[in-house]
Each structure stands twice: as structure tokens, then as C-alpha cells.
N, C-alpha and C. Protein backbone atom coordinates (compact mmCIF):
# COMPACT_ATOMS: atom_id res chain seq x y z
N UNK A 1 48.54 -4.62 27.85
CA UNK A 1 48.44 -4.08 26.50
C UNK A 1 47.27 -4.71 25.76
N UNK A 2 46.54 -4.82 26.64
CA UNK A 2 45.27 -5.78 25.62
C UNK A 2 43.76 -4.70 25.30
N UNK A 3 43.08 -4.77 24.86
CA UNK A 3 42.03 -4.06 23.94
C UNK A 3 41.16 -4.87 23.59
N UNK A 4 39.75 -3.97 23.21
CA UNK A 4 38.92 -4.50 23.08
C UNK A 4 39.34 -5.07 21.73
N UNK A 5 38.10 -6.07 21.23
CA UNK A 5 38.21 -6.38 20.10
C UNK A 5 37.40 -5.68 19.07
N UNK A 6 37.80 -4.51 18.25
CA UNK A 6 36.93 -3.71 17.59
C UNK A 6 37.51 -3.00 16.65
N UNK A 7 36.92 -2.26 15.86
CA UNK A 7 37.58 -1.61 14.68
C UNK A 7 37.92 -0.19 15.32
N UNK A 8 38.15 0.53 16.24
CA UNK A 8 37.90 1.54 16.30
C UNK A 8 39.33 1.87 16.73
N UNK A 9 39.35 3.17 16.45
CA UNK A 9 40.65 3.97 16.41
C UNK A 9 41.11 4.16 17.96
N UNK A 10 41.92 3.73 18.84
CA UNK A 10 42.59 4.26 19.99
C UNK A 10 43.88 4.64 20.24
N UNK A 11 44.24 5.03 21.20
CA UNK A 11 45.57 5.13 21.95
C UNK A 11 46.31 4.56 22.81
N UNK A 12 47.38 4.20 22.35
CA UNK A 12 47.63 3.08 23.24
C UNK A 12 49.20 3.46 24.13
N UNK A 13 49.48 4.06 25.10
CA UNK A 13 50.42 4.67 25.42
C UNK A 13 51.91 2.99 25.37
N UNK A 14 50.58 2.02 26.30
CA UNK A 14 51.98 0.50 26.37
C UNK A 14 52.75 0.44 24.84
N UNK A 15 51.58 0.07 23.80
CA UNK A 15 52.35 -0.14 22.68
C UNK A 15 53.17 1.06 22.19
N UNK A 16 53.13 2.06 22.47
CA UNK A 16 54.12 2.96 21.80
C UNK A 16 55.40 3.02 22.84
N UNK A 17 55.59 3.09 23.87
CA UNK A 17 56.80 2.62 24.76
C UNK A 17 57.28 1.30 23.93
N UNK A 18 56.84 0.19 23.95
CA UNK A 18 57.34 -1.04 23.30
C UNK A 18 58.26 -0.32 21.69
N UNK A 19 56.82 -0.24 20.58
CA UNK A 19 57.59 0.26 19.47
C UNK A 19 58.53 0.95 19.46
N UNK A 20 58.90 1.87 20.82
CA UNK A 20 59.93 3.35 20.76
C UNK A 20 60.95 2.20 20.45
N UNK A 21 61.25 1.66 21.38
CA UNK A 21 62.74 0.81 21.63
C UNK A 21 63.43 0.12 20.67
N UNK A 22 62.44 0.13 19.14
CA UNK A 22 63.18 0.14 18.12
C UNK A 22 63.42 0.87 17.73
N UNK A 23 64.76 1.59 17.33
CA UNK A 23 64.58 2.91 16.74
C UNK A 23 64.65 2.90 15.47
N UNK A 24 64.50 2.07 14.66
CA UNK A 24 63.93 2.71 13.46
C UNK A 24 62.66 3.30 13.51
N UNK A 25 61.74 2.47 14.18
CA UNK A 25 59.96 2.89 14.07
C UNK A 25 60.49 4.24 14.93
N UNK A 26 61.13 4.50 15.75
CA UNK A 26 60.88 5.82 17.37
C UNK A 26 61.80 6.90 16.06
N UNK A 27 61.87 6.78 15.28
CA UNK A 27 63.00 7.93 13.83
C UNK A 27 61.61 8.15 13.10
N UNK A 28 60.21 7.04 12.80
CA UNK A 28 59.78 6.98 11.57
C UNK A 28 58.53 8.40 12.26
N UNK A 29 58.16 7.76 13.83
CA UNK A 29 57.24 8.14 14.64
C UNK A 29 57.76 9.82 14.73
N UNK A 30 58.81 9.86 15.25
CA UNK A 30 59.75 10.99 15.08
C UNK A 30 59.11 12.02 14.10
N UNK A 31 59.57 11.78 13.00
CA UNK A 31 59.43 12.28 11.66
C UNK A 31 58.39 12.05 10.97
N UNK A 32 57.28 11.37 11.41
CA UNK A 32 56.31 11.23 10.59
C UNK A 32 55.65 12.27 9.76
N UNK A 33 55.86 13.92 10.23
CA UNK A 33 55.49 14.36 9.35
C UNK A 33 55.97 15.02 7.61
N UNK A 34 57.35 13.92 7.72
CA UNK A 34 57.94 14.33 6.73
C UNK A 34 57.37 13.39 5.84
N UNK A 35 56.69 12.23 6.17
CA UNK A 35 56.74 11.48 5.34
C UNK A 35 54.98 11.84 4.23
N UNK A 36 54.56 12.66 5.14
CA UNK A 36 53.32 13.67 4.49
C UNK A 36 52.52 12.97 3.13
N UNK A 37 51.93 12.01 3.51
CA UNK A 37 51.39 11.37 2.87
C UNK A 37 49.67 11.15 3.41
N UNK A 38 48.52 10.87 2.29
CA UNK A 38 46.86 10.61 2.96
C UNK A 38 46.85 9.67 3.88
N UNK A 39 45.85 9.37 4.81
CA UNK A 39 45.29 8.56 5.56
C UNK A 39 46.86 7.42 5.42
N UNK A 40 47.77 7.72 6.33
CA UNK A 40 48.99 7.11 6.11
C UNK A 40 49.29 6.44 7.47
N UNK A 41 49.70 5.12 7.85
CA UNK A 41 50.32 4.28 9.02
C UNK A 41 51.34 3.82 8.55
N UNK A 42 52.28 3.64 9.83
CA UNK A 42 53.23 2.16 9.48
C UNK A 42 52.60 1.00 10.05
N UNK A 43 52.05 0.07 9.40
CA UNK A 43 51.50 -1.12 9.31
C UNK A 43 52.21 -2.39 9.70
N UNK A 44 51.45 -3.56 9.71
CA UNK A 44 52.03 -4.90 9.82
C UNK A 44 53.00 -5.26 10.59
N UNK A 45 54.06 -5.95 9.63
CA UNK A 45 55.14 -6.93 10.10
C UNK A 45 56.16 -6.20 11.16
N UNK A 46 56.73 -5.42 11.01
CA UNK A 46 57.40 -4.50 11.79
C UNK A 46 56.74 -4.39 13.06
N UNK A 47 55.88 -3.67 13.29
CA UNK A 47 55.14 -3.73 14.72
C UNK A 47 55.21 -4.66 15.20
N UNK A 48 54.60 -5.69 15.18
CA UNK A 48 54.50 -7.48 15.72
C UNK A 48 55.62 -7.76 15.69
N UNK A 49 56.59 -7.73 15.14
CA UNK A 49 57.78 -8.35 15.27
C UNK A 49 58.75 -7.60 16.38
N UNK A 50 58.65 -6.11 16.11
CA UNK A 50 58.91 -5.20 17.50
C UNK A 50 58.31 -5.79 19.09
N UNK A 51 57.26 -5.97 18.96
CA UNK A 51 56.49 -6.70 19.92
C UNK A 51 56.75 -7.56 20.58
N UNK A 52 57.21 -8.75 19.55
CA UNK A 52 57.79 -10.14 19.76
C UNK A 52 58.83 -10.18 20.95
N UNK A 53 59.83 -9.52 19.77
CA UNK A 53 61.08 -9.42 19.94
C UNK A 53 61.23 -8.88 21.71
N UNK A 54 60.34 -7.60 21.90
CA UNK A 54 60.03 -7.39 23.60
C UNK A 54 59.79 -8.28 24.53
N UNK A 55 58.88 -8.92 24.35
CA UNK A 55 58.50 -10.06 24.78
C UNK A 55 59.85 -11.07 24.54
N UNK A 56 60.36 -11.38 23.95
CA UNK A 56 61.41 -12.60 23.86
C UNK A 56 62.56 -12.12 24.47
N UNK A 57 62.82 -10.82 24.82
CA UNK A 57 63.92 -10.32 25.17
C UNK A 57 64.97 -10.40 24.12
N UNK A 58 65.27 -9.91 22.58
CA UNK A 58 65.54 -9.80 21.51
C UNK A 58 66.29 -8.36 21.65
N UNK A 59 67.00 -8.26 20.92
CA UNK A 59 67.28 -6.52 20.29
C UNK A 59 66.14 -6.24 19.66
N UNK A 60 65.66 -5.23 19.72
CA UNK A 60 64.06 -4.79 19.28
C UNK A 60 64.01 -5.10 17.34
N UNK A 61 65.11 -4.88 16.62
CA UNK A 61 64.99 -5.05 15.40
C UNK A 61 65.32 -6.41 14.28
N UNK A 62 65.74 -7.40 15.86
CA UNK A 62 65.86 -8.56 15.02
C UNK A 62 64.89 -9.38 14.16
N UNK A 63 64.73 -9.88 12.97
CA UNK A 63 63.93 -10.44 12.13
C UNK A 63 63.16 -9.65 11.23
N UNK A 64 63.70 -8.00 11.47
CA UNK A 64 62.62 -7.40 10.81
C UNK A 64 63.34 -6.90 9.48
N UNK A 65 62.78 -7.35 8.24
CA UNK A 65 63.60 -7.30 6.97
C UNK A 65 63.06 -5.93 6.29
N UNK A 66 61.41 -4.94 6.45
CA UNK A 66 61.23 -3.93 5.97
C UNK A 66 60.30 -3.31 7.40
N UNK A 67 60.15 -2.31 6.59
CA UNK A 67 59.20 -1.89 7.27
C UNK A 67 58.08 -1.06 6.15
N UNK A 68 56.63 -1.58 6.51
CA UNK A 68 55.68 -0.86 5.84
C UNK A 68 54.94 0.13 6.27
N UNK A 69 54.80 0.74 5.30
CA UNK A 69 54.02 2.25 5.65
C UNK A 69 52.82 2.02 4.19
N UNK A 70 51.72 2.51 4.87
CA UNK A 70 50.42 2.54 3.81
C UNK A 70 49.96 3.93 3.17
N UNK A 71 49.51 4.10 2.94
CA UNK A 71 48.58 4.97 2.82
C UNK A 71 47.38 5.22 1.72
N UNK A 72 46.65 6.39 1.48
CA UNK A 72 45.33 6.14 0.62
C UNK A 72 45.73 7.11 0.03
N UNK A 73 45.69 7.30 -1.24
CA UNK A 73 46.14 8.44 -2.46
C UNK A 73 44.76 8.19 -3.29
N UNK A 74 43.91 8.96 -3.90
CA UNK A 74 43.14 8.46 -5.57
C UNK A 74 44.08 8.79 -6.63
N UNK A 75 45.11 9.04 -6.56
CA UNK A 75 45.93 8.95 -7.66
C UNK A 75 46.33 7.29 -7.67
N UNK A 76 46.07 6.94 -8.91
CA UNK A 76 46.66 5.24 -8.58
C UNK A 76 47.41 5.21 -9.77
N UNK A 77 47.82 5.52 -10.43
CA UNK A 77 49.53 5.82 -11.29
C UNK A 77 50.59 4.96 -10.43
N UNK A 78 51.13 4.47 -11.04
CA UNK A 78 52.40 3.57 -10.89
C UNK A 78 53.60 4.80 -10.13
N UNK A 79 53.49 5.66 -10.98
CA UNK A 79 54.80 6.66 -10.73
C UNK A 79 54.73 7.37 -9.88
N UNK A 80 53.11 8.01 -9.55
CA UNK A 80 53.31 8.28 -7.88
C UNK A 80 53.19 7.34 -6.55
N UNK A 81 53.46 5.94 -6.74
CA UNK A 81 53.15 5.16 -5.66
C UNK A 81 55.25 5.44 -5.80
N UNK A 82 55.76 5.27 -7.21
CA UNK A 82 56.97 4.84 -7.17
C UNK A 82 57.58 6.30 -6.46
N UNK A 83 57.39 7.37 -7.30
CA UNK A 83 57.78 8.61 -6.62
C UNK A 83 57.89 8.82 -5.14
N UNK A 84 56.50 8.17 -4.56
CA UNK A 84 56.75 8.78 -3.08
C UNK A 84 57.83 7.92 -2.26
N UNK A 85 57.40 6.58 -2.69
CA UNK A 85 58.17 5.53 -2.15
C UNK A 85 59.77 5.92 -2.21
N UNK A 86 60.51 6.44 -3.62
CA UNK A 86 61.90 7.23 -3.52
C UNK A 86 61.74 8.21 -2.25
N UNK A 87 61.00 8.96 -2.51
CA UNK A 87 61.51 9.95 -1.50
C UNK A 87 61.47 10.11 -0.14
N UNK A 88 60.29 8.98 0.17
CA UNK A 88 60.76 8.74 1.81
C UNK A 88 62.01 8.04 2.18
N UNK A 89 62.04 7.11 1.31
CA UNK A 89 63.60 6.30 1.10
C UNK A 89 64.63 7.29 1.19
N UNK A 90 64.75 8.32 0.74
CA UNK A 90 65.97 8.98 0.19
C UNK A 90 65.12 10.11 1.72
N UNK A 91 64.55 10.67 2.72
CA UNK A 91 64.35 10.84 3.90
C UNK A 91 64.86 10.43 4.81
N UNK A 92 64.77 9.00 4.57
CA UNK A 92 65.23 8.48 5.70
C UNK A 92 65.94 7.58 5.48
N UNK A 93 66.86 8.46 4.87
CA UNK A 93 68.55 7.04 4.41
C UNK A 93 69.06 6.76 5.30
N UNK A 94 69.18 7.16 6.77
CA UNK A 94 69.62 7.18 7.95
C UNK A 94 69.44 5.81 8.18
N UNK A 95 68.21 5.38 8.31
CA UNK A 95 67.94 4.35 8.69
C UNK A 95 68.08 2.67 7.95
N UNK A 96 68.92 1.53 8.03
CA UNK A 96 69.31 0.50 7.52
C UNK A 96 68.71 -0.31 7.48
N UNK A 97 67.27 -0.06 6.71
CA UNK A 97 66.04 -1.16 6.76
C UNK A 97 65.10 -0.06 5.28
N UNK A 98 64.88 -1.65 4.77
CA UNK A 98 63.68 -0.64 3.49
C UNK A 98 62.10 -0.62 4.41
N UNK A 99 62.30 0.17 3.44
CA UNK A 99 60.67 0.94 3.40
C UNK A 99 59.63 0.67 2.47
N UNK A 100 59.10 -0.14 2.41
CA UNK A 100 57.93 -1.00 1.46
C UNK A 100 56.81 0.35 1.83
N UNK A 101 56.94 1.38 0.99
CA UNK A 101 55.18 2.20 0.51
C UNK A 101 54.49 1.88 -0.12
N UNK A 102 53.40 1.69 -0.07
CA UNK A 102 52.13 1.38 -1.14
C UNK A 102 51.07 1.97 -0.57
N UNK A 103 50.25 2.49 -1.75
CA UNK A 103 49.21 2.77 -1.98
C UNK A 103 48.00 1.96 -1.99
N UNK A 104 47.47 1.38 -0.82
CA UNK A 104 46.35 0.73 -0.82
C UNK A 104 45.18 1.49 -1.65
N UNK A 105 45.08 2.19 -2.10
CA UNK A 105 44.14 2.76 -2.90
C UNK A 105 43.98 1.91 -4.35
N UNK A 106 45.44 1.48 -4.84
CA UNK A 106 45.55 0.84 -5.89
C UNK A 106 46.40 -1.13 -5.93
N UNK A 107 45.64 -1.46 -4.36
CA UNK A 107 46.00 -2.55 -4.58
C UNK A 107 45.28 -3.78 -5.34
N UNK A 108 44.15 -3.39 -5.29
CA UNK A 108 43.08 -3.96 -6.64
C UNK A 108 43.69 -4.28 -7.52
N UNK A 109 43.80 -3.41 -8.39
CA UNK A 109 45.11 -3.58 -9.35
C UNK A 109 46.10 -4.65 -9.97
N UNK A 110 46.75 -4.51 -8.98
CA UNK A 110 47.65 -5.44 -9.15
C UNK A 110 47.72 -7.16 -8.26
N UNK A 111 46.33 -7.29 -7.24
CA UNK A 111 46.50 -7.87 -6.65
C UNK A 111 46.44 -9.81 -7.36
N UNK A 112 45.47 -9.68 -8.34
CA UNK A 112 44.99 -10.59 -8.93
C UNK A 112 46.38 -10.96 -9.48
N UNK A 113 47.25 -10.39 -10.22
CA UNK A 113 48.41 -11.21 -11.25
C UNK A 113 49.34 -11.53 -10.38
N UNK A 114 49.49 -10.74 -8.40
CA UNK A 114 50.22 -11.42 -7.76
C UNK A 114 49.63 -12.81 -7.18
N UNK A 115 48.44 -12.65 -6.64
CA UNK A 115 48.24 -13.62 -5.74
C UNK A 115 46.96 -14.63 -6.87
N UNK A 116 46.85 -14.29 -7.74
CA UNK A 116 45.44 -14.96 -8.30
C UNK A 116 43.85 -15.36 -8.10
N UNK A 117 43.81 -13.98 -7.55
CA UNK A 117 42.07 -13.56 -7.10
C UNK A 117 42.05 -12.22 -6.98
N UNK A 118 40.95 -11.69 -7.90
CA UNK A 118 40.66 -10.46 -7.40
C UNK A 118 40.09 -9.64 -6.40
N UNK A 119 40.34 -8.77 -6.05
CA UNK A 119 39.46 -8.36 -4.46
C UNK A 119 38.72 -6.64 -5.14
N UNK A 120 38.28 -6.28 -3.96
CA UNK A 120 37.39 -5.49 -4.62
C UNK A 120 38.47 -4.02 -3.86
N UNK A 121 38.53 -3.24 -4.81
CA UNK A 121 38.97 -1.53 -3.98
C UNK A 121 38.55 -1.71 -2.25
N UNK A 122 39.67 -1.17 -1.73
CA UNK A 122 39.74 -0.76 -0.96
C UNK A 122 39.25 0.78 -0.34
N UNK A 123 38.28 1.56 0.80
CA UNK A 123 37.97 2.17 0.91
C UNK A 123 38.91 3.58 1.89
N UNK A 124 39.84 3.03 2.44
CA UNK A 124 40.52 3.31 3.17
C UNK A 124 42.21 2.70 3.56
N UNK A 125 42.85 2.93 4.23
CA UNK A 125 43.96 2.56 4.78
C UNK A 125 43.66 1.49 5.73
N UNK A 126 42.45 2.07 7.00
CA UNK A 126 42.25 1.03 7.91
C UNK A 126 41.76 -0.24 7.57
N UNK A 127 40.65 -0.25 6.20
CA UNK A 127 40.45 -1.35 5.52
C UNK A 127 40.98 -2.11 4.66
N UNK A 128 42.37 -1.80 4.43
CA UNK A 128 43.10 -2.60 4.12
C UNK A 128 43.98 -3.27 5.23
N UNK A 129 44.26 -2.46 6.33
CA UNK A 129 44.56 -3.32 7.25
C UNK A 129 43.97 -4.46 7.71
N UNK A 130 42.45 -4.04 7.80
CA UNK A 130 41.40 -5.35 8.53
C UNK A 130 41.66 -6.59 7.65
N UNK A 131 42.40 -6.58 6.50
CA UNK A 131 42.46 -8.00 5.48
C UNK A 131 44.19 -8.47 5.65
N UNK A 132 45.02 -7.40 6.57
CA UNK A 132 46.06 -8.36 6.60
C UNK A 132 46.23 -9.89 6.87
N UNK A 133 47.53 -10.70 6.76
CA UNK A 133 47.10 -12.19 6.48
C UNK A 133 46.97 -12.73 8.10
N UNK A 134 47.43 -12.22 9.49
CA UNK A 134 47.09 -12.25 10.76
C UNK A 134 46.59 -11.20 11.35
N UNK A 135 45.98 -11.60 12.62
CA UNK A 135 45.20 -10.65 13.35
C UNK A 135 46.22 -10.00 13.98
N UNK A 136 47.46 -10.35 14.41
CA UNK A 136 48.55 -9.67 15.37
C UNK A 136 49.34 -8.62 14.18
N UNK A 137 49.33 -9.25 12.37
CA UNK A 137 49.99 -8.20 12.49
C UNK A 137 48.94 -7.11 11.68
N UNK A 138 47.44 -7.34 11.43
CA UNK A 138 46.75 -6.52 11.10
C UNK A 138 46.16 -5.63 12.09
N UNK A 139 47.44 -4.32 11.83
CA UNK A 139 47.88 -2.95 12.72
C UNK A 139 48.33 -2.00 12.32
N UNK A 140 47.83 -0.72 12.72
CA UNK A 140 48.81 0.37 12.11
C UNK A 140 48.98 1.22 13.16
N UNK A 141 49.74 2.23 12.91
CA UNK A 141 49.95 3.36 14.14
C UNK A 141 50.24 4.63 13.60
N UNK A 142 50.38 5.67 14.10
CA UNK A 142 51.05 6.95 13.38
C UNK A 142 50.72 7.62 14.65
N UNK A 143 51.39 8.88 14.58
CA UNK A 143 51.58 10.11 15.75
C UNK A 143 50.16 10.74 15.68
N UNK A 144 49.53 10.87 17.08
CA UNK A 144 48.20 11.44 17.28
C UNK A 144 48.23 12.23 18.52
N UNK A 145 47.87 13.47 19.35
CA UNK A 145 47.29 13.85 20.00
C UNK A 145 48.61 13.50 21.26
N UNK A 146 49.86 13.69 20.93
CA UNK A 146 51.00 13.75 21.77
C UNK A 146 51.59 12.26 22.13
N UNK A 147 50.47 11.01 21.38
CA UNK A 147 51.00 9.77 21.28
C UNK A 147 51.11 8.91 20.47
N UNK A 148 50.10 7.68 20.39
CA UNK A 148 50.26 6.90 18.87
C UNK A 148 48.65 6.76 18.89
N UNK A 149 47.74 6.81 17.49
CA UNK A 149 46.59 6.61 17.10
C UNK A 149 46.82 4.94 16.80
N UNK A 150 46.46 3.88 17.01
CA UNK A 150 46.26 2.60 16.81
C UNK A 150 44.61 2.15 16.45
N UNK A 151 45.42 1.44 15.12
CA UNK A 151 44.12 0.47 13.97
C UNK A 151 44.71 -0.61 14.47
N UNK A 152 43.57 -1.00 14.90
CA UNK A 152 43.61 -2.64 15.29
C UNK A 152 42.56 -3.38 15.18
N UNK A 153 41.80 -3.62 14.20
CA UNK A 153 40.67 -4.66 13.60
C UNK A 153 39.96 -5.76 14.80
N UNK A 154 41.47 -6.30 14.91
CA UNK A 154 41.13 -7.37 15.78
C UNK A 154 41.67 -7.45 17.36
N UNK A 155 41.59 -5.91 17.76
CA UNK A 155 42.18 -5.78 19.10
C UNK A 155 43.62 -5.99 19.09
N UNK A 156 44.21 -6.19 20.36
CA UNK A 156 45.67 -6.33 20.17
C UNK A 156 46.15 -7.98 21.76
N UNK A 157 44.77 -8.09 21.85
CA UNK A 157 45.40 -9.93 22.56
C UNK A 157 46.01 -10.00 22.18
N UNK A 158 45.99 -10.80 20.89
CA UNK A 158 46.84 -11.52 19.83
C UNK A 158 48.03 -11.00 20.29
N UNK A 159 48.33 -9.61 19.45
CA UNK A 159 49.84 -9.26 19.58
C UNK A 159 50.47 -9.66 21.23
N UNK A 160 49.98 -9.07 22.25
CA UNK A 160 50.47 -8.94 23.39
C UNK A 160 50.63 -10.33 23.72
N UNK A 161 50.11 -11.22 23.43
CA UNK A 161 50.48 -12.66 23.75
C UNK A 161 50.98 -13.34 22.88
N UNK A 162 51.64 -13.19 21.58
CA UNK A 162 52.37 -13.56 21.16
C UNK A 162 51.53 -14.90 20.59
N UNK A 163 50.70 -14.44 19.90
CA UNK A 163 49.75 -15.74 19.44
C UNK A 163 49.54 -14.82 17.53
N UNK A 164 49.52 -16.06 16.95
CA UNK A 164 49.53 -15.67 15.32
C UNK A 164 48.30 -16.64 15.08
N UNK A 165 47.45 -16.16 14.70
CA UNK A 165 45.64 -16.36 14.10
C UNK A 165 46.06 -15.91 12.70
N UNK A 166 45.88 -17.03 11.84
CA UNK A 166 45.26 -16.24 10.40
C UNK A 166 44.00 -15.93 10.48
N UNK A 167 43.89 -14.13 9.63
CA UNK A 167 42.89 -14.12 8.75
C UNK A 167 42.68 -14.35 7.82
N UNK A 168 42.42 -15.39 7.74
CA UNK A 168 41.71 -15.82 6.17
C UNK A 168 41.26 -14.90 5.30
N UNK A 169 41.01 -13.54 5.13
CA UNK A 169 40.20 -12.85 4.65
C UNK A 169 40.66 -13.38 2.97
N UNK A 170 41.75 -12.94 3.00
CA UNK A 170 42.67 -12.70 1.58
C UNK A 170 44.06 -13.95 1.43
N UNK A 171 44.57 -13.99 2.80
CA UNK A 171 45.84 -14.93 3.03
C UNK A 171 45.52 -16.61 2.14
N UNK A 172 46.04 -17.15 1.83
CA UNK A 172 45.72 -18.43 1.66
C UNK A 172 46.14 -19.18 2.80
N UNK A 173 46.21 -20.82 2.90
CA UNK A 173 46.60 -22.00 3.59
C UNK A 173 48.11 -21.73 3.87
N UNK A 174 48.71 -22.15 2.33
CA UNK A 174 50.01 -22.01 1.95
C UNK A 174 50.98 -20.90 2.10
N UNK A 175 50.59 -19.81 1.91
CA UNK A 175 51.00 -18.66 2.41
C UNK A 175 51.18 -18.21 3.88
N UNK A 176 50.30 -18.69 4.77
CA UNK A 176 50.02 -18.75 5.95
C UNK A 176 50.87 -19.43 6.43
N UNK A 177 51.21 -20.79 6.15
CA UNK A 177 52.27 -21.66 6.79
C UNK A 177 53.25 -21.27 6.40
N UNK A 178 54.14 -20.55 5.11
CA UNK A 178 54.89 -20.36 4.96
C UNK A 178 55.26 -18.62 6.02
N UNK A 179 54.81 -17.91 6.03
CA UNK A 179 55.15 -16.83 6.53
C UNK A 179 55.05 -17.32 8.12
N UNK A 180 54.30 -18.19 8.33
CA UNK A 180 54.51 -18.48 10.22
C UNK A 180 55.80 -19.20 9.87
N UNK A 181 56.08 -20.12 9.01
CA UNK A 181 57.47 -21.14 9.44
C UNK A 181 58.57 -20.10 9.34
N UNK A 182 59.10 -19.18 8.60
CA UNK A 182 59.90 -18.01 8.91
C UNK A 182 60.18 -17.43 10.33
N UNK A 183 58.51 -17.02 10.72
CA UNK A 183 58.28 -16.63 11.96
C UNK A 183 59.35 -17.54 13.00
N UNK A 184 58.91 -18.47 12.45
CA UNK A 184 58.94 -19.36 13.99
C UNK A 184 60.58 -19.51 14.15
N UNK A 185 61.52 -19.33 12.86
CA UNK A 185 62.63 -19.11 12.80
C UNK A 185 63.29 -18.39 14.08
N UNK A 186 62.61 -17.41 14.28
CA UNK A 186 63.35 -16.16 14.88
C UNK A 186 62.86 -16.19 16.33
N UNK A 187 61.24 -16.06 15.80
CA UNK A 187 60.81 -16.28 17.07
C UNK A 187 60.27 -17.19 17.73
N UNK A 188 60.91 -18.78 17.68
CA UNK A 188 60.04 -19.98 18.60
C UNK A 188 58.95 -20.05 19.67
N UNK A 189 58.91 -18.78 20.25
CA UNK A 189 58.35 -18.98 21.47
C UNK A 189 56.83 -18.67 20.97
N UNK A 190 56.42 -17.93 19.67
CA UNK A 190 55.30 -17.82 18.95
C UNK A 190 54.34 -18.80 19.20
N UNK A 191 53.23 -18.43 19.56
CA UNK A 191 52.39 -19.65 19.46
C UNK A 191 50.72 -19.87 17.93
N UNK A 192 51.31 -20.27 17.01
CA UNK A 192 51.16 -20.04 16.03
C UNK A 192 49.95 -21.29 15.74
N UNK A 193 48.84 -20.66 15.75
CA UNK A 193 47.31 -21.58 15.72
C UNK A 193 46.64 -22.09 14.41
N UNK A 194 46.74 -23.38 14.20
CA UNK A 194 46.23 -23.78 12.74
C UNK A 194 45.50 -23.02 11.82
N UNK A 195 45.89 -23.41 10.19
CA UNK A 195 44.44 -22.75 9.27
C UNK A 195 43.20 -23.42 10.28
N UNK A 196 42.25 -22.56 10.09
CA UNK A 196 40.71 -22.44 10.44
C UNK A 196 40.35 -24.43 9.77
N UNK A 197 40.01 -24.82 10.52
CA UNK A 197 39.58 -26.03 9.65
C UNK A 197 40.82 -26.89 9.51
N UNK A 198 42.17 -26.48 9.97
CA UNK A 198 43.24 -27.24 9.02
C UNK A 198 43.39 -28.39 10.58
């Protein structure tokens, strides 16, 4: 399951066998076109942790507390990030895990009063992926061409070996150690590589 290291859009038949076996993501993949939203993935933590969990020999959904889905709207209104976010929720009530939607279009916004630095607009979905806070879980996927389309910035080593690299892009120090020590909760066998410099 390994890939080059590049920005470019592929297919990856291994990783979508892996993701099926959770079935929340193999319901989301399913149905993705209900969820009918712009330049839209399910992103991040969920995937990698699906991953993990394969690799560790886990029930495919252990440790995973949401699942995110992105996408790019130019509407950046509060009420349609909140609107859509209800109604995929209320889609897919079936399933016993939230659904964190956002609109990377309008994470500018709000990013400064969460984290305390501003960043500049985002141009896309995939470019907000390339700034997730690791390379394993800066990823997205969605239904393409009878399989899964995969954003992967930084290739997918990382993921397949179960190795966690911060990107520094946006992540801090502190943040970084705190979201790996969680990690490492669930999944010990992680091999989780210092801040850059630390």
C-alpha cells in the first residue's frame, strides 16, 4: 500500500479494501452521493485509525470518536456549514459515530480565535488536507471511477507503516504530543517520531 510521495490524485484499490472493513466509512463510501456536497472527502483521523486498527488486528472502528468529511463551498455563512452538517447527520443516523463537516473554504475564519495564528484561505479541499497536523493522517478519499480517488500530500508510507510524522505546517509542539499521547493509548504499536528539532 505504499505510493509515491506527491500531491497527486490516485487510486488506490489496497486502501479501499482496508477502509471497507469499517463499516461506517464502507455506508459513507456507499452513499456518498447523498452526501452531495463541492470538492468533498472523508478526511483525516478516521482513515489512519481504520488503517491502524488493520494493521493491529483491532475491530476496524476502535478509537475512532468522529469521522470527518470536508469540503469547498464559497458560501462561508455559519448556517450553511451548520445546515449541511444537520443533514448529513440526520442521513446517516444509522450510523453511531458523529460526523464533523466543515467547510474548508471558511476555515480562515475562525482559525485564529481557535488556535491563535492566522493562516491564509484555503484554495481547495486537497489544500487543506496538505496542512493536516500528520502526514499519515493528511488524506482524503471519496468514490471515483468504480473505486476510491485518494489525496495524499505526503504519499501513504507513513500510513501503511504505522509511523506518525508531524507536519508542522499549522500543528504546534504541544498539540502534536498531545494528539500522539491519545494515539498511543489505543494504538501502542504506533511508531510516533519527534517534533522536527525536538
Amino acid at each position: 500500500m505504499s505510493a509515491a510521495r506527491s500531491g497527486h490524485l490516485m487510486t488506490s484499490p489496497d486502501l479501499e479494501a482496508i477502509l471497507r472493513t469499517n463499516p461506517w466509512l464502507a455506508a459513507l463510501l456507499d452513499r456518498f452521493d447523498r452526501i452531495a456536497l463541492p470538492d468533498c472527502w472523508i478526511v483525516a483521523g478516521a482513515l489512519a485509525q481504520t488503517v491502524w486498527n488493520h494493521r493491529s488486528r483491532m475491530p476496524p472502528t476502535t478509537g475512532i470518536a468522529d469521522i470527518d468529511i470536508a469540503y469547498f463551498d464559497p458560501d462561508l455563512s455559519v448556517d450553511a456549514e451548520t445546515d449541511h452538517a444537520e443533514r448529513l447527520r440526520a442521513e446517516f443516523d444509522d450510523l453511531p459515530v458523529w460526523l464533523d463537516v466543515k467547510n474548508q473554504a471558511r476555515v480562515h475564519l475562525w482559525y485564529q480565535a481557535r488556535f491563535g495564528k492566522p493562516i491564509q484561505p484555503y484554495g481547495s479541499t486537497p489544500d487543506a488536507i496538505a496542512t493536516y497536523p500528520t502526514t499519515a493522517t493528511a488524506i482524503g478519499v471519496r468514490p471515483a471511477g468504480g473505486g476510491v480517488e485518494l489525496c495524499a500530500p505526503f504519499g501513504t508510507d507513513d500510513l501503511a507503516g504505522c509511523i506518525v510524522r508531524a507536519n508542522p505546517v499549522l500543528v504546534s509542539e504541544a498539540a502534536y504530543r498531545a494528539k500522539t499521547l491519545r494515539w498511543q493509548l489505543f494504538w501502542p504499536g504506533l511508531c510516533v517520531l519527534p517534533w522536527p528539532g525536538g
